[in-house]
PDB file of N, CA and C in Angstrom:
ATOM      1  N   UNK A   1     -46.890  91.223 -31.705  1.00  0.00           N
ATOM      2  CA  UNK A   1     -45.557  91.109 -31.178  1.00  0.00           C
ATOM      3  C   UNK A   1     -44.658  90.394 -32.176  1.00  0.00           C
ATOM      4  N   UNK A   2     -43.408  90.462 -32.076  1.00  0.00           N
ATOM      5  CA  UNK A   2     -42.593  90.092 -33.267  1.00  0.00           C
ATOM      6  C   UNK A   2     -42.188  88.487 -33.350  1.00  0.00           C
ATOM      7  N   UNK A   3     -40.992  87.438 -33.646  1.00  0.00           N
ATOM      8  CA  UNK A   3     -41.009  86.849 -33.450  1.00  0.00           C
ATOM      9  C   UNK A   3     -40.840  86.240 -32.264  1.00  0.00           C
ATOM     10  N   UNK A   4     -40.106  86.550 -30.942  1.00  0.00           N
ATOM     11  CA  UNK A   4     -39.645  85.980 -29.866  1.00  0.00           C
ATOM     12  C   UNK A   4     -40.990  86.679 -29.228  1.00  0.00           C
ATOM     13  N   UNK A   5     -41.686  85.351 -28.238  1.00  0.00           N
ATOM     14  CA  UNK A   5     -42.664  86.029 -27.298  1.00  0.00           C
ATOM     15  C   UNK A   5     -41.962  86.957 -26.522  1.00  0.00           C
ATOM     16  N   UNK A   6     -43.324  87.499 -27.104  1.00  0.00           N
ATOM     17  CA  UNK A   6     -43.128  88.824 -26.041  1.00  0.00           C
ATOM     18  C   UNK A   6     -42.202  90.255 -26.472  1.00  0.00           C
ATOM     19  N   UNK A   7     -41.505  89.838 -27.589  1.00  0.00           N
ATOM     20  CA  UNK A   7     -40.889  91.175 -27.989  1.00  0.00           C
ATOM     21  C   UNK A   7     -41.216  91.530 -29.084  1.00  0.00           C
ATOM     22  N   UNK A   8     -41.577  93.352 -29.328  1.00  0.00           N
ATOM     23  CA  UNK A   8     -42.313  93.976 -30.154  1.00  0.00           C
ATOM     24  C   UNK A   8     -41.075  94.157 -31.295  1.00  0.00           C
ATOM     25  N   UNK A   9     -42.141  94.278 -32.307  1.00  0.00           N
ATOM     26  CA  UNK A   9     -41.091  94.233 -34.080  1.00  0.00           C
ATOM     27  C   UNK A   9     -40.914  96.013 -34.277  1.00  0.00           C
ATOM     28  N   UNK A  10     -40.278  95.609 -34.604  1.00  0.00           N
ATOM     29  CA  UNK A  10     -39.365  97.364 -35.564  1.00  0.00           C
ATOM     30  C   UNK A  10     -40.380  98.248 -35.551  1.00  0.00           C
ATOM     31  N   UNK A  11     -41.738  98.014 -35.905  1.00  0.00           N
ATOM     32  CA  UNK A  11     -42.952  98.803 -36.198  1.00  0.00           C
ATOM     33  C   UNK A  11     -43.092  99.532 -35.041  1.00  0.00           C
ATOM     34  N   UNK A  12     -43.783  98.370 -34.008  1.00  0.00           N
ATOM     35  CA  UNK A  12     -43.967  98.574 -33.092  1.00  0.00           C
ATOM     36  C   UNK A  12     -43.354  99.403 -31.646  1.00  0.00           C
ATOM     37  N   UNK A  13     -41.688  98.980 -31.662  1.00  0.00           N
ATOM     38  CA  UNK A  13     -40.674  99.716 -30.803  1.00  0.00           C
ATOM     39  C   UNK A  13     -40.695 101.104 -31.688  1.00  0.00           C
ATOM     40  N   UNK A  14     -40.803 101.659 -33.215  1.00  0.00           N
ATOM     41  CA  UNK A  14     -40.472 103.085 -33.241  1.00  0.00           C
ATOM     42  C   UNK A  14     -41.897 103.118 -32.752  1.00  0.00           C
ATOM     43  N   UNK A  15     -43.260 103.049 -32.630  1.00  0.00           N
ATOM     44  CA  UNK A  15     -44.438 103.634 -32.664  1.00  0.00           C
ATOM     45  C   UNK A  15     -44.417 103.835 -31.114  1.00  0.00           C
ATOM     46  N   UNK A  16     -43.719 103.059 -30.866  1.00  0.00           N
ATOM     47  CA  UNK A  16     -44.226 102.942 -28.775  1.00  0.00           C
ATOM     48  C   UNK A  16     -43.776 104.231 -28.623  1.00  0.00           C
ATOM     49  N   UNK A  17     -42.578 105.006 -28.787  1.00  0.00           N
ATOM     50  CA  UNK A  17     -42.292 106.162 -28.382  1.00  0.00           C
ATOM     51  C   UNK A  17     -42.643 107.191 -28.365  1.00  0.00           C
ATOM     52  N   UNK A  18     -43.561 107.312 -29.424  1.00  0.00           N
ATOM     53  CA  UNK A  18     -44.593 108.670 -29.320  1.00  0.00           C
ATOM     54  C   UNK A  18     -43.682 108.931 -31.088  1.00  0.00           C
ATOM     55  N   UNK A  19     -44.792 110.036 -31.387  1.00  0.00           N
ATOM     56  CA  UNK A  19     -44.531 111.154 -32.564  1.00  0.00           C
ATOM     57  C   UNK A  19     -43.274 111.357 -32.500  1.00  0.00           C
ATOM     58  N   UNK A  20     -42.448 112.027 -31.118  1.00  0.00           N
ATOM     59  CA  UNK A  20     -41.901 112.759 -31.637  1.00  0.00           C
ATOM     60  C   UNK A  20     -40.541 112.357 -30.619  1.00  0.00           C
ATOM     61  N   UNK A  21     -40.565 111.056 -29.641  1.00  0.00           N
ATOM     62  CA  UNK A  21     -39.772 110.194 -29.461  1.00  0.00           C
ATOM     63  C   UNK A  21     -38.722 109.461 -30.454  1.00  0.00           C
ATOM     64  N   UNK A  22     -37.680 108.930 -30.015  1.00  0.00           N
ATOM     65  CA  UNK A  22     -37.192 107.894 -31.263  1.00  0.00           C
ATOM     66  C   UNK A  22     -36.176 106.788 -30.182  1.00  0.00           C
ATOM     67  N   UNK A  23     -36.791 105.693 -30.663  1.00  0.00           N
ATOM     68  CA  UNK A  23     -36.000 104.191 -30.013  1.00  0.00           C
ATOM     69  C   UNK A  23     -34.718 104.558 -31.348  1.00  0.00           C
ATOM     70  N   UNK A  24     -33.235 104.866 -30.471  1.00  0.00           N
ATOM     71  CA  UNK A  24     -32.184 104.538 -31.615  1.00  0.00           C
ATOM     72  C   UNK A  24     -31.948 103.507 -32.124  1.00  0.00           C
ATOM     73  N   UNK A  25     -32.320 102.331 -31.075  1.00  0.00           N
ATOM     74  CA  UNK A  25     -31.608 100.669 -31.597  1.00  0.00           C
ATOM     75  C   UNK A  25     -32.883 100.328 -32.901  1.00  0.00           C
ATOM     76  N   UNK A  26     -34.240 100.379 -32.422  1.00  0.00           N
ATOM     77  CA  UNK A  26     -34.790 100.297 -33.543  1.00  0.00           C
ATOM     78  C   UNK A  26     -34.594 100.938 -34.728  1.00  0.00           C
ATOM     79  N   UNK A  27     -34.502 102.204 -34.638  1.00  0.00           N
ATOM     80  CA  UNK A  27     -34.134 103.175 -35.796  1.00  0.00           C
ATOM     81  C   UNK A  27     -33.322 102.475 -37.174  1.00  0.00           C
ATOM     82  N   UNK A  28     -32.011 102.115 -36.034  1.00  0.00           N
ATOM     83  CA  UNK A  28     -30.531 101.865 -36.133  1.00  0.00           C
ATOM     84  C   UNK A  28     -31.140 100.061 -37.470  1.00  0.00           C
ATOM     85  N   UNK A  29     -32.059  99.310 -36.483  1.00  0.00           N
ATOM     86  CA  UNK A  29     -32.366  98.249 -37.418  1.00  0.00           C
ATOM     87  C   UNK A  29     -33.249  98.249 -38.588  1.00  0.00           C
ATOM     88  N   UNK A  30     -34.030  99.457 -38.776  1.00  0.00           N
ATOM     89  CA  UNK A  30     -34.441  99.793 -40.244  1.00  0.00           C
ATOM     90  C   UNK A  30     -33.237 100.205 -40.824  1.00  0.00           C
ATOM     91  N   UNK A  31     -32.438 101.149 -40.619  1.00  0.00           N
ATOM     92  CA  UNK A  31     -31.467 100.953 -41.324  1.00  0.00           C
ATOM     93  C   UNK A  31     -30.849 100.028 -42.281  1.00  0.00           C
ATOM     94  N   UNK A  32     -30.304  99.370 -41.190  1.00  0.00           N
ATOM     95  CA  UNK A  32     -29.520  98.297 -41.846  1.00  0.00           C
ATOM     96  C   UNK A  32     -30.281  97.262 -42.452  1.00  0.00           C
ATOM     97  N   UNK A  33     -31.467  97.261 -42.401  1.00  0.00           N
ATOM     98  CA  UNK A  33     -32.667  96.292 -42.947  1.00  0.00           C
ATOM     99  C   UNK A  33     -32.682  97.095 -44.575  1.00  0.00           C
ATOM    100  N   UNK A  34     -32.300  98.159 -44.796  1.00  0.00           N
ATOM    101  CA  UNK A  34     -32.409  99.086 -45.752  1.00  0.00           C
ATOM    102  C   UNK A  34     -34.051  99.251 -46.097  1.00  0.00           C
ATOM    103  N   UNK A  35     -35.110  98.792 -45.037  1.00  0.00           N
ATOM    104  CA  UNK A  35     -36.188  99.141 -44.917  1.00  0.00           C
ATOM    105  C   UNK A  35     -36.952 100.325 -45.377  1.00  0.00           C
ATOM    106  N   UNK A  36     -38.551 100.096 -45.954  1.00  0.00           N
ATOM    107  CA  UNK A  36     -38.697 101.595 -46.261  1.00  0.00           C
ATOM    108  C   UNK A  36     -39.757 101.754 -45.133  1.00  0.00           C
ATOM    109  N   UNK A  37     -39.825 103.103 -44.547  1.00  0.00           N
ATOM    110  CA  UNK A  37     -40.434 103.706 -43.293  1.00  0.00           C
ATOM    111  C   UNK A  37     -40.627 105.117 -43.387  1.00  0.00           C
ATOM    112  N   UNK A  38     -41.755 105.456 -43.112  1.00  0.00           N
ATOM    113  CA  UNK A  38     -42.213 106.998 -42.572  1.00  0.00           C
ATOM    114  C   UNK A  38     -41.856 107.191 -41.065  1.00  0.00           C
ATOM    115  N   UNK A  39     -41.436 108.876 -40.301  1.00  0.00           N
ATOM    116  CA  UNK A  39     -41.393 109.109 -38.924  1.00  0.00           C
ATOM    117  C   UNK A  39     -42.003 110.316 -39.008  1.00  0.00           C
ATOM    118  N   UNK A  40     -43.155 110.719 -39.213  1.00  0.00           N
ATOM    119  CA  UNK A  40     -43.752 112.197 -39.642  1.00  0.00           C
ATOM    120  C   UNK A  40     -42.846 112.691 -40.795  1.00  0.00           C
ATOM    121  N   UNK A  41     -41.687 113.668 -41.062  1.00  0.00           N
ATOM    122  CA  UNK A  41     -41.492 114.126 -42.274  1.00  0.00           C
ATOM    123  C   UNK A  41     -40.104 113.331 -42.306  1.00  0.00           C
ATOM    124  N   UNK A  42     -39.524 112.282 -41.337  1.00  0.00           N
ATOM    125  CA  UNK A  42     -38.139 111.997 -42.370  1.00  0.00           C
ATOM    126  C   UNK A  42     -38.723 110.852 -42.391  1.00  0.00           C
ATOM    127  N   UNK A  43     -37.920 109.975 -43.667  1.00  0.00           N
ATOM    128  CA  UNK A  43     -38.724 108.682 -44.201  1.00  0.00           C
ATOM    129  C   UNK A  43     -37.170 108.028 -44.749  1.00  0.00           C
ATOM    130  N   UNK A  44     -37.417 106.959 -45.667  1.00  0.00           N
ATOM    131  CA  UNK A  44     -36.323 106.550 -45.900  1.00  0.00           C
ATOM    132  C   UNK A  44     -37.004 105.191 -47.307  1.00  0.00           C
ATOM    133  N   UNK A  45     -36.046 105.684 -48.378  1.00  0.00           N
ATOM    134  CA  UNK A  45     -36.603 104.667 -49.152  1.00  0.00           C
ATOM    135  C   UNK A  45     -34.785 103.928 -50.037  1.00  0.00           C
ATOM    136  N   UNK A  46     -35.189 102.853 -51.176  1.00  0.00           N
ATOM    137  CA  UNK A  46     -34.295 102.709 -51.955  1.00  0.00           C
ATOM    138  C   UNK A  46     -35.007 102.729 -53.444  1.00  0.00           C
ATOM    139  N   UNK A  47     -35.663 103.309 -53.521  1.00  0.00           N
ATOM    140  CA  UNK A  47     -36.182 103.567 -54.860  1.00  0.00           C
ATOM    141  C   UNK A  47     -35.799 104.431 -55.560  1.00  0.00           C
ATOM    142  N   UNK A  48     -35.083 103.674 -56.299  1.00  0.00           N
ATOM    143  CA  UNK A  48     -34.006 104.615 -57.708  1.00  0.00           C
ATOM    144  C   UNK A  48     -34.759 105.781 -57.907  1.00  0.00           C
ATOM    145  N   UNK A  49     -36.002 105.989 -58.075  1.00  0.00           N
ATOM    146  CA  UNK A  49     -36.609 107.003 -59.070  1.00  0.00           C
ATOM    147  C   UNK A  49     -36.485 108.168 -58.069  1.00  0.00           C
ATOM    148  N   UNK A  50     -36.758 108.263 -56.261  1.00  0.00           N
ATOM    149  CA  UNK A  50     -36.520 108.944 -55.621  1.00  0.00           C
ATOM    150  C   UNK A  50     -35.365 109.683 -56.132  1.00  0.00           C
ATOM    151  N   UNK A  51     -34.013 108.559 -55.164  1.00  0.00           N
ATOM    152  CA  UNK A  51     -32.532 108.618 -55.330  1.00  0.00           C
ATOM    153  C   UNK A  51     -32.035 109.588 -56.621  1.00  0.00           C
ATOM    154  N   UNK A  52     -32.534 109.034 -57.440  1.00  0.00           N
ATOM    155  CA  UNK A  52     -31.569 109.702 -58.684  1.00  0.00           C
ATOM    156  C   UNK A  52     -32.352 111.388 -58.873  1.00  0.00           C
ATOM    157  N   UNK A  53     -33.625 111.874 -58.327  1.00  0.00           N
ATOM    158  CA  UNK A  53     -34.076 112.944 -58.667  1.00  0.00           C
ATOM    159  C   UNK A  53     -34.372 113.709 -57.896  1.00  0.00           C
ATOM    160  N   UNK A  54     -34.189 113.481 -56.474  1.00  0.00           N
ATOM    161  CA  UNK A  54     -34.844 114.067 -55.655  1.00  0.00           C
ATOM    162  C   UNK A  54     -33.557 114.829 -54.647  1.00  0.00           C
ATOM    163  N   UNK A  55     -33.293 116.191 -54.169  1.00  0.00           N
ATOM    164  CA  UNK A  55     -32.268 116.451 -53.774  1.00  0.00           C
ATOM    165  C   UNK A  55     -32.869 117.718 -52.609  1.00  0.00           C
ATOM    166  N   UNK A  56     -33.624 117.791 -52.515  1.00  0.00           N
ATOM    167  CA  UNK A  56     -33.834 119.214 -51.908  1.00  0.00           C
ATOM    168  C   UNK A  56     -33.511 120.207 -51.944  1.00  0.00           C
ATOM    169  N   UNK A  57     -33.042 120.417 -50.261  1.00  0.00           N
ATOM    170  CA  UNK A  57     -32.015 121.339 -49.972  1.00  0.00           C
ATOM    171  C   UNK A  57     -30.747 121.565 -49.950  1.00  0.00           C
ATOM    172  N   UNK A  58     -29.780 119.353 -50.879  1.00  0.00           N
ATOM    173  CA  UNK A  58     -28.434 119.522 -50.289  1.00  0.00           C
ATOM    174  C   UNK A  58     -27.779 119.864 -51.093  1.00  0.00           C
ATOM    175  N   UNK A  59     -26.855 120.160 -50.507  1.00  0.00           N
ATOM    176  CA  UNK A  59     -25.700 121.298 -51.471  1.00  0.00           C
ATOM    177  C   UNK A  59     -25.358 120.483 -52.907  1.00  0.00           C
ATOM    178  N   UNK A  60     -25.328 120.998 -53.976  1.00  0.00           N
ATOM    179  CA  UNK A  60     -24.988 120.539 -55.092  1.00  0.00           C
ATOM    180  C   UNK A  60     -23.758 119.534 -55.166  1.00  0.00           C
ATOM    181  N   UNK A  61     -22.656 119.174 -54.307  1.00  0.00           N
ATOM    182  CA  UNK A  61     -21.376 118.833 -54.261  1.00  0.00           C
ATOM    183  C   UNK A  61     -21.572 117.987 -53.849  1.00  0.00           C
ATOM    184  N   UNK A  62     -22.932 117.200 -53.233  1.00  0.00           N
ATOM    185  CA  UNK A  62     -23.640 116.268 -52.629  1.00  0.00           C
ATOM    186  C   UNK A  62     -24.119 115.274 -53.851  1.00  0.00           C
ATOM    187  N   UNK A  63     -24.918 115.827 -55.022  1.00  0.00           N
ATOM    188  CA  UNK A  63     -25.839 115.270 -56.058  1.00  0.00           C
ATOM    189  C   UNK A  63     -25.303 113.886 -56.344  1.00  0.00           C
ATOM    190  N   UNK A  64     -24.096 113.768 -56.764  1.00  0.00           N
ATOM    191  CA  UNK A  64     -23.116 112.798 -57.410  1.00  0.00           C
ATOM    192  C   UNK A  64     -23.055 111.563 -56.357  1.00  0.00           C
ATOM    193  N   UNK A  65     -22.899 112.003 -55.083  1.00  0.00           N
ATOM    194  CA  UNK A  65     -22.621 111.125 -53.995  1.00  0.00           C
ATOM    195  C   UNK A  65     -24.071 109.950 -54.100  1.00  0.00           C
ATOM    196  N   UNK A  66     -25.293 111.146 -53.847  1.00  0.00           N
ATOM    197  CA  UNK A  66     -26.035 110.462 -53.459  1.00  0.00           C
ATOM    198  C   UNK A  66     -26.738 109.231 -55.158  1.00  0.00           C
ATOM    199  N   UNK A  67     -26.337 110.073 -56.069  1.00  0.00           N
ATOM    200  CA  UNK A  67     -27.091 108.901 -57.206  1.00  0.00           C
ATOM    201  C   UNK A  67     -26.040 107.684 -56.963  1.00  0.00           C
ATOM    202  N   UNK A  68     -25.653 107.383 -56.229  1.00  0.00           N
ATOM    203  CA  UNK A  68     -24.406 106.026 -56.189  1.00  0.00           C
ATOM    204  C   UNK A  68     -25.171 105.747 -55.063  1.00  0.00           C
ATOM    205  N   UNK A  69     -26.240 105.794 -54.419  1.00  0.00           N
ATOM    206  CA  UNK A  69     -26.195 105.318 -52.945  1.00  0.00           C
ATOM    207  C   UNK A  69     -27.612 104.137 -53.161  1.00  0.00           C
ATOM    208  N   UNK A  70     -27.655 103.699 -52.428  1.00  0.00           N
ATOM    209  CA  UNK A  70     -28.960 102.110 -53.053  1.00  0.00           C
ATOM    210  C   UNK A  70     -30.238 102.640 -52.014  1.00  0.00           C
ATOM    211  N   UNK A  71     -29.648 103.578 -50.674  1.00  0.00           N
ATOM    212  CA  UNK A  71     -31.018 103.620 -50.069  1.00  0.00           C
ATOM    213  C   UNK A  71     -30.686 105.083 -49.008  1.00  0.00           C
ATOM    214  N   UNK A  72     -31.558 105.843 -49.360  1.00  0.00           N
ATOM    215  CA  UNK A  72     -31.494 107.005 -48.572  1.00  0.00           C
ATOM    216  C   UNK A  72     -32.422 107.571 -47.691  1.00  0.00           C
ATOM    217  N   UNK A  73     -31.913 108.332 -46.810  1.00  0.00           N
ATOM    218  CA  UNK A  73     -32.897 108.752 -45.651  1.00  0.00           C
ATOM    219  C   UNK A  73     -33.122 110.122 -45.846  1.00  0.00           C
ATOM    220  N   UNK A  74     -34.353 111.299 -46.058  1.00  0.00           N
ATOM    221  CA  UNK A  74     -34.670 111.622 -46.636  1.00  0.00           C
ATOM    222  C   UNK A  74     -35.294 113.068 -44.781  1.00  0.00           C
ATOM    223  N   UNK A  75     -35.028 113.981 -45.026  1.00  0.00           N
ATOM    224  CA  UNK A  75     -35.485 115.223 -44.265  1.00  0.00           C
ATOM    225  C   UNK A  75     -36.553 115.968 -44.925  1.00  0.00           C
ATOM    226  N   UNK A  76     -38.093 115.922 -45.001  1.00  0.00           N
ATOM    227  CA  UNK A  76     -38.954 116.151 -46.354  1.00  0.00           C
ATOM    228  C   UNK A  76     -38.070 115.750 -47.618  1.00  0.00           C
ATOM    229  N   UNK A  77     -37.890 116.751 -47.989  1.00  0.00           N
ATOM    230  CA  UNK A  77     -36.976 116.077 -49.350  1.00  0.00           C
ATOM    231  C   UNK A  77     -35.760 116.169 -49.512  1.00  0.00           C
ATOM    232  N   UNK A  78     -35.091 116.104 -48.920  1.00  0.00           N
ATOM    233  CA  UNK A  78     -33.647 116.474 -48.762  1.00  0.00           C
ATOM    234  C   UNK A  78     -32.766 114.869 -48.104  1.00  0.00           C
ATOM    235  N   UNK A  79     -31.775 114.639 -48.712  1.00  0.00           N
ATOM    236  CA  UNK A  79     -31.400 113.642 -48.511  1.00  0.00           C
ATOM    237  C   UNK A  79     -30.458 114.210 -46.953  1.00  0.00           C
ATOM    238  N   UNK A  80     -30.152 113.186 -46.224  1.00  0.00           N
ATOM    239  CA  UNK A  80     -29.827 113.663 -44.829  1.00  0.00           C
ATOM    240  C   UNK A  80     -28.566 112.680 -45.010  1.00  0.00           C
ATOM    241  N   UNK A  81     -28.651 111.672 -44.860  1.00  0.00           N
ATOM    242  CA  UNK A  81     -27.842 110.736 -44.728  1.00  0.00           C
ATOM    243  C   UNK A  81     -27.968 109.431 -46.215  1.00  0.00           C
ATOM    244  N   UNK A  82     -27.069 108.717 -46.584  1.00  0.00           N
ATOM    245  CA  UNK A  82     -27.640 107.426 -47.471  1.00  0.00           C
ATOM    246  C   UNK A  82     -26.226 106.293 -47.413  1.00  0.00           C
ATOM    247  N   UNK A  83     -26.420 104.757 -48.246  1.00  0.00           N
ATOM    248  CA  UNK A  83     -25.209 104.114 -47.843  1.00  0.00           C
ATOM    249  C   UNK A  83     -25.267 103.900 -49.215  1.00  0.00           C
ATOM    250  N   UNK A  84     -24.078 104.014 -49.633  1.00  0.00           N
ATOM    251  CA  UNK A  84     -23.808 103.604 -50.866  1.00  0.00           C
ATOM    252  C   UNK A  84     -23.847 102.503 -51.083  1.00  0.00           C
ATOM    253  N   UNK A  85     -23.825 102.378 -52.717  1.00  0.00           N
ATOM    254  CA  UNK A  85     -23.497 100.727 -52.905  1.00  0.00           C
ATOM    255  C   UNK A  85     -22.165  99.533 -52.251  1.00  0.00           C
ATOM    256  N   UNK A  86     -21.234 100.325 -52.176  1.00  0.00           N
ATOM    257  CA  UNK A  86     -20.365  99.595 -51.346  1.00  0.00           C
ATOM    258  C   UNK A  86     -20.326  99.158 -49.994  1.00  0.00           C
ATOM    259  N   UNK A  87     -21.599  99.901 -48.791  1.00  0.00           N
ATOM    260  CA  UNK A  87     -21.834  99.715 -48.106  1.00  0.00           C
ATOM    261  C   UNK A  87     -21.498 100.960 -46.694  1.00  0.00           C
ATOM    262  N   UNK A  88     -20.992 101.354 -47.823  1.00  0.00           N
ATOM    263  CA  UNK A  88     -20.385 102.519 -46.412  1.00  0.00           C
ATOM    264  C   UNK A  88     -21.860 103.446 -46.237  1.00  0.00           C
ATOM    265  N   UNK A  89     -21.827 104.034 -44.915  1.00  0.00           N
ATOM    266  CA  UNK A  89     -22.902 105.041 -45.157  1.00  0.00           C
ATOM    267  C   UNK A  89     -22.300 106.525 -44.970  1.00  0.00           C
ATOM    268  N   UNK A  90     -23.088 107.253 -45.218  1.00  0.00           N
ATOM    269  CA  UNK A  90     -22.755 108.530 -45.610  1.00  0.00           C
ATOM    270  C   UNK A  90     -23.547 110.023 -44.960  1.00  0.00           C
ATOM    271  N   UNK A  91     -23.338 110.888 -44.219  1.00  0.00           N
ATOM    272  CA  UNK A  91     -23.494 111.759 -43.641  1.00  0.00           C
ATOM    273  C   UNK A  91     -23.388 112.961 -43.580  1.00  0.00           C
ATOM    274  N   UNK A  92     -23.534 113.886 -44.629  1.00  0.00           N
ATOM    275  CA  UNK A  92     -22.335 114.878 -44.654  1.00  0.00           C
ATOM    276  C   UNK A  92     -23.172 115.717 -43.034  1.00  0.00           C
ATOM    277  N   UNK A  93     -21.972 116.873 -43.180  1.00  0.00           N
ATOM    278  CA  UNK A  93     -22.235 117.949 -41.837  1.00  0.00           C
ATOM    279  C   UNK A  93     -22.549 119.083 -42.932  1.00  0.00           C
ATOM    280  N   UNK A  94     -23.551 119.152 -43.176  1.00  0.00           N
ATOM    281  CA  UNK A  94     -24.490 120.279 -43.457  1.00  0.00           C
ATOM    282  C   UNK A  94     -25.329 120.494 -42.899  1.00  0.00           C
ATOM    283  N   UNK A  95     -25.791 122.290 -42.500  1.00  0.00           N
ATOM    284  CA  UNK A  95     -26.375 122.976 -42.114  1.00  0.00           C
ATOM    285  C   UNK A  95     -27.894 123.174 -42.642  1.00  0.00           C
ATOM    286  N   UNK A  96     -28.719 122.742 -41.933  1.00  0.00           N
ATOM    287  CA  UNK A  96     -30.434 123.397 -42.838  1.00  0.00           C
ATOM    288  C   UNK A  96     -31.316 124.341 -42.438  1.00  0.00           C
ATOM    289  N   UNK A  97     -31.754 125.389 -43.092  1.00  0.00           N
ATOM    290  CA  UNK A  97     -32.668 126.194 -42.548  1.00  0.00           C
ATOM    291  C   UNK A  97     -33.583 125.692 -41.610  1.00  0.00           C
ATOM    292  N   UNK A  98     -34.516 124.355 -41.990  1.00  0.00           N
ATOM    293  CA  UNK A  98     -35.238 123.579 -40.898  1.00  0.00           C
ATOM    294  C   UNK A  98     -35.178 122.799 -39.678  1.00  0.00           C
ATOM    295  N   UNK A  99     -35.043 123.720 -38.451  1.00  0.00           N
ATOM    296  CA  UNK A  99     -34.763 123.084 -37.451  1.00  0.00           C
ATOM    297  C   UNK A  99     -35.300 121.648 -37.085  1.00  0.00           C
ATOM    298  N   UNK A 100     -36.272 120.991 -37.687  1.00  0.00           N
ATOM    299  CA  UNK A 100     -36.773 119.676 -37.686  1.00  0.00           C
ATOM    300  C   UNK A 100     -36.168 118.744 -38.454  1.00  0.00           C
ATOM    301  N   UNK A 101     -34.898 119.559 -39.620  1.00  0.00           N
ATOM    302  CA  UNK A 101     -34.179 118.428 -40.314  1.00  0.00           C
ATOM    303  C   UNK A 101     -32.965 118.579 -39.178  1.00  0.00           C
ATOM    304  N   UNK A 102     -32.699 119.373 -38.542  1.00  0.00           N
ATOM    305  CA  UNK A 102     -31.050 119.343 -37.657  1.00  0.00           C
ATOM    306  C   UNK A 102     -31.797 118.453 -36.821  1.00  0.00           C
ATOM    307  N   UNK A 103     -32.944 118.287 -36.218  1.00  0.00           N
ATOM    308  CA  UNK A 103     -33.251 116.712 -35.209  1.00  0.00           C
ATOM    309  C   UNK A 103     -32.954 115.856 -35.291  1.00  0.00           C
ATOM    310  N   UNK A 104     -33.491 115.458 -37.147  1.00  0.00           N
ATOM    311  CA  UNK A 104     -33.824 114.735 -37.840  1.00  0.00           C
ATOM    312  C   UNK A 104     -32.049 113.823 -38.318  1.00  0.00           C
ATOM    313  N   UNK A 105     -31.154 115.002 -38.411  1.00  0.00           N
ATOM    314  CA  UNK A 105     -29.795 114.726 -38.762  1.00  0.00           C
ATOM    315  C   UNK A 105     -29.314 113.692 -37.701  1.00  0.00           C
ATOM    316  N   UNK A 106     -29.505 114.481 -36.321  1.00  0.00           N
ATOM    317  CA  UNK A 106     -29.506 114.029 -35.319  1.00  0.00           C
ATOM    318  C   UNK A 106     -29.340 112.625 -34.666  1.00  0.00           C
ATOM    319  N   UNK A 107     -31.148 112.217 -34.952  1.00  0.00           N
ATOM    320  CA  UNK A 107     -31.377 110.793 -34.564  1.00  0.00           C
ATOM    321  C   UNK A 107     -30.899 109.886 -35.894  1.00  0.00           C
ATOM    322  N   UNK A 108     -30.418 110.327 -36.927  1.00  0.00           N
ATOM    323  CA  UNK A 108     -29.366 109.149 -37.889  1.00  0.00           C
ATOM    324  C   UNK A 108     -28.759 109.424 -37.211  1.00  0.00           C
ATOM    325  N   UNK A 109     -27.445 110.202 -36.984  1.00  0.00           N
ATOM    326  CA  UNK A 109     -26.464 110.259 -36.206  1.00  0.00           C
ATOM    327  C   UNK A 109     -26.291 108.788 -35.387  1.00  0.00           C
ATOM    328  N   UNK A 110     -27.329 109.164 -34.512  1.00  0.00           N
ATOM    329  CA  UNK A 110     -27.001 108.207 -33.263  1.00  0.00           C
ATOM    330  C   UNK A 110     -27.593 107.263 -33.438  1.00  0.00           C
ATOM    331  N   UNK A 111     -28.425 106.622 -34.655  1.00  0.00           N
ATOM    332  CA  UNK A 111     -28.794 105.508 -35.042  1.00  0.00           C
ATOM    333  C   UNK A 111     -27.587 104.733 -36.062  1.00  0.00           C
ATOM    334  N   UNK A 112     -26.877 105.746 -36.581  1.00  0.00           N
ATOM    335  CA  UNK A 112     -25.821 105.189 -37.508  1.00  0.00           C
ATOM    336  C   UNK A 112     -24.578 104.660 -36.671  1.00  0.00           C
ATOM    337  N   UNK A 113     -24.676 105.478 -35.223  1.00  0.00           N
ATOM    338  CA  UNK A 113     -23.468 105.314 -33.936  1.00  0.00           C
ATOM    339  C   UNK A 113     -23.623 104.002 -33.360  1.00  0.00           C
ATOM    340  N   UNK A 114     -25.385 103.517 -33.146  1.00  0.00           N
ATOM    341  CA  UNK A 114     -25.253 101.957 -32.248  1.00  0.00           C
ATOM    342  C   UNK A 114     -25.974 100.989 -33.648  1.00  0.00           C
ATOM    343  N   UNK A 115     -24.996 101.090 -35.085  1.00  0.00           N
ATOM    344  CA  UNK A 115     -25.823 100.106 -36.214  1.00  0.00           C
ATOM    345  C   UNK A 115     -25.072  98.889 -35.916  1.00  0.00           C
ATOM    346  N   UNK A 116     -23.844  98.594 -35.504  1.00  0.00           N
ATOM    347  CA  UNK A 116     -23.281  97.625 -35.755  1.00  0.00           C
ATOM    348  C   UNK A 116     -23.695  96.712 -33.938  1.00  0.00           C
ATOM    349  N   UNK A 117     -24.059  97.509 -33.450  1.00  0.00           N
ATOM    350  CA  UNK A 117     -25.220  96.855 -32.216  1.00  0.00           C
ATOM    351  C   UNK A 117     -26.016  95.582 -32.218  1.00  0.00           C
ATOM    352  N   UNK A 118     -26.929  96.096 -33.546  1.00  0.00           N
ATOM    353  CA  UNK A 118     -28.340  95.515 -34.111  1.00  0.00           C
ATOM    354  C   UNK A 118     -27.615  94.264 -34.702  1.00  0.00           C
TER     355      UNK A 118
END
């Protein structure tokens, strides 16, 4: 259990929900922890070597955005969402062949909606 008896840590609240569940408020506090985490295929790291090379599926008009960003959240390999160095975060509305990354878009969405919550 985390620090306050009795209440479970970040780990623990995403794992309670199942595979294929998602706690947003927890979500929402890896985030802003700029934490690195696996959820089956979306993950989230700040490791330059990722960041600067790794792009997937997103549209080329994207590339530039994301090598400025310190920590990104990642749809297999495709960057989904990331916050730049200035702090803003970033989202575009793109479309993906993989219906498990439009979920995936999804629960950032509404983890990026209750961040200032956490």
């Amino acid at each position: 259990m985390g620090e306050k008896q009795g209440t479970p840590t970040i780990g623990e609240r995403l794992t309670a929900y199942g595979r294929s569940a998602c706690n947003f408020y927890a979500l929402a506090e890896r985030l802003k922890a700029r934490s690195e985490w696996h959820m089956g295929t979306m993950w989230a790291t700040s490791d330059l070597s990722y960041i600067s090379n790794e792009y997937g599926e997103l549209s080329p008009e994207w590339h530039r955005n994301v090598m400025h960003a310190d920590y990104v959240v990642y749809s297999y390999w495709t960057p989904i969402a990331w916050r730049n160095r200035n702090g803003a975060w970033v989202q575009p509305e793109l479309t993906y062949s993989s219906q498990t990354t439009t979920k995936h878009q999804g629960k950032i969405a509404v983890a990026l909606s209750v961040i200032h919550k956490v």
